[in-house]
N, C-alpha and C. Protein backbone atom coordinates (compact mmCIF):
# COMPACT_ATOMS: atom_id res chain seq x y z
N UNK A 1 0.85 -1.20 0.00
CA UNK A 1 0.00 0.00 0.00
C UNK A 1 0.88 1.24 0.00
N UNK A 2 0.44 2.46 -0.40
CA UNK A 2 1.29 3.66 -0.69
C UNK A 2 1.22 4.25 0.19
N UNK A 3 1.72 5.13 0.58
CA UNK A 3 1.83 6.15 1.36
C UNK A 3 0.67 7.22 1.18
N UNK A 4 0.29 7.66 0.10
CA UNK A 4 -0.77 8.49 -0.44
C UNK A 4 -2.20 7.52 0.11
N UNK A 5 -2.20 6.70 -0.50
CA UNK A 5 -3.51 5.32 0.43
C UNK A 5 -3.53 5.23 1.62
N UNK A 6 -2.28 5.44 2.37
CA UNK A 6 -2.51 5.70 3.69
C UNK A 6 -2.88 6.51 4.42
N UNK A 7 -2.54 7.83 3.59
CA UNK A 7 -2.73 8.85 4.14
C UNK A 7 -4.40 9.28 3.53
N UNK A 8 -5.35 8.27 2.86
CA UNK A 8 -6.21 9.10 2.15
C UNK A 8 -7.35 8.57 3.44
N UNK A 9 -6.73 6.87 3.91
CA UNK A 9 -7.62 5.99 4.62
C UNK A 9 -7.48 6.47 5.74
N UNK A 10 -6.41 7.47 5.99
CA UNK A 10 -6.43 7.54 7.60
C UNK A 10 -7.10 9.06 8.06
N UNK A 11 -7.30 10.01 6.66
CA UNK A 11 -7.90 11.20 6.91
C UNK A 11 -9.23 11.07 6.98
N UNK A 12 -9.88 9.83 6.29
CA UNK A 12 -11.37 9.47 6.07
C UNK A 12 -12.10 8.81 7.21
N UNK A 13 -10.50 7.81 8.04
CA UNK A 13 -10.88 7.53 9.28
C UNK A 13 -11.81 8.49 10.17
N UNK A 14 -10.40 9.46 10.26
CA UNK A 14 -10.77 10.53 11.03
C UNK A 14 -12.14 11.06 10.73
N UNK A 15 -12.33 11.23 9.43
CA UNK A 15 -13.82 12.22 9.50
C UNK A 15 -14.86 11.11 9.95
N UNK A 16 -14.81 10.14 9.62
CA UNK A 16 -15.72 9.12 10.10
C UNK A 16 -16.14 9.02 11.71
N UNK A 17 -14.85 9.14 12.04
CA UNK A 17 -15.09 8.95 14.05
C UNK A 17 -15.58 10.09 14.48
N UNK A 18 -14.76 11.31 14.03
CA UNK A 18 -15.48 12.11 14.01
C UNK A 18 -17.15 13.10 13.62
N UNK A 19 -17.79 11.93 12.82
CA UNK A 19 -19.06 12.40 12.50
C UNK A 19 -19.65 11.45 13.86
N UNK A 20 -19.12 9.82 13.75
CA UNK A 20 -19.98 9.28 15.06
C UNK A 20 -19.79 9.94 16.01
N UNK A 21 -18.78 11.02 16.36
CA UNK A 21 -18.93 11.07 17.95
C UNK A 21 -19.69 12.55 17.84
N UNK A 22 -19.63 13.36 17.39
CA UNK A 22 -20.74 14.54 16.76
C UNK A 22 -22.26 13.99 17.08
N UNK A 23 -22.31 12.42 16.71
CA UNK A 23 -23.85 12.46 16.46
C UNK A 23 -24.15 11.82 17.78
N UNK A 24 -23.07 11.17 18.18
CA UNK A 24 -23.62 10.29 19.76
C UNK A 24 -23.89 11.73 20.73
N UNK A 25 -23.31 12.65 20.60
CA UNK A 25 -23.64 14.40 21.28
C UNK A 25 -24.72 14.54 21.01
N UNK A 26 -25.17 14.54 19.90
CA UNK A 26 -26.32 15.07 19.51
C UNK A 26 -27.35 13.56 20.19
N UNK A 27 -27.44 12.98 20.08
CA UNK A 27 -28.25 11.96 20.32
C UNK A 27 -28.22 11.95 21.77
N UNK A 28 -27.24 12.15 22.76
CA UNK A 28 -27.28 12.50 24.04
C UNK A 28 -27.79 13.83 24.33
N UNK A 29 -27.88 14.88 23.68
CA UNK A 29 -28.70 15.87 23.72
C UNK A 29 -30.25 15.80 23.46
N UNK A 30 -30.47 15.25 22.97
CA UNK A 30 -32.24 14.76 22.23
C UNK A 30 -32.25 13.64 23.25
């Protein structure tokens, strides 16, 4: 795997965990 692939899977990570934990807030708010 490339370096560029790594770096594309690990920025997408991030937005990913970051939308679940955004919405578990919001869902603990409601």
């Amino acid at each position: 795997m490339s370096h560029v692939c790594k770096a594309i899977l690990f920025t997408r990570g991030a937005v990913l965990s970051g939308c679940l934990v955004q919405f578990k807030m919001l869902w603990l708010l409601f």
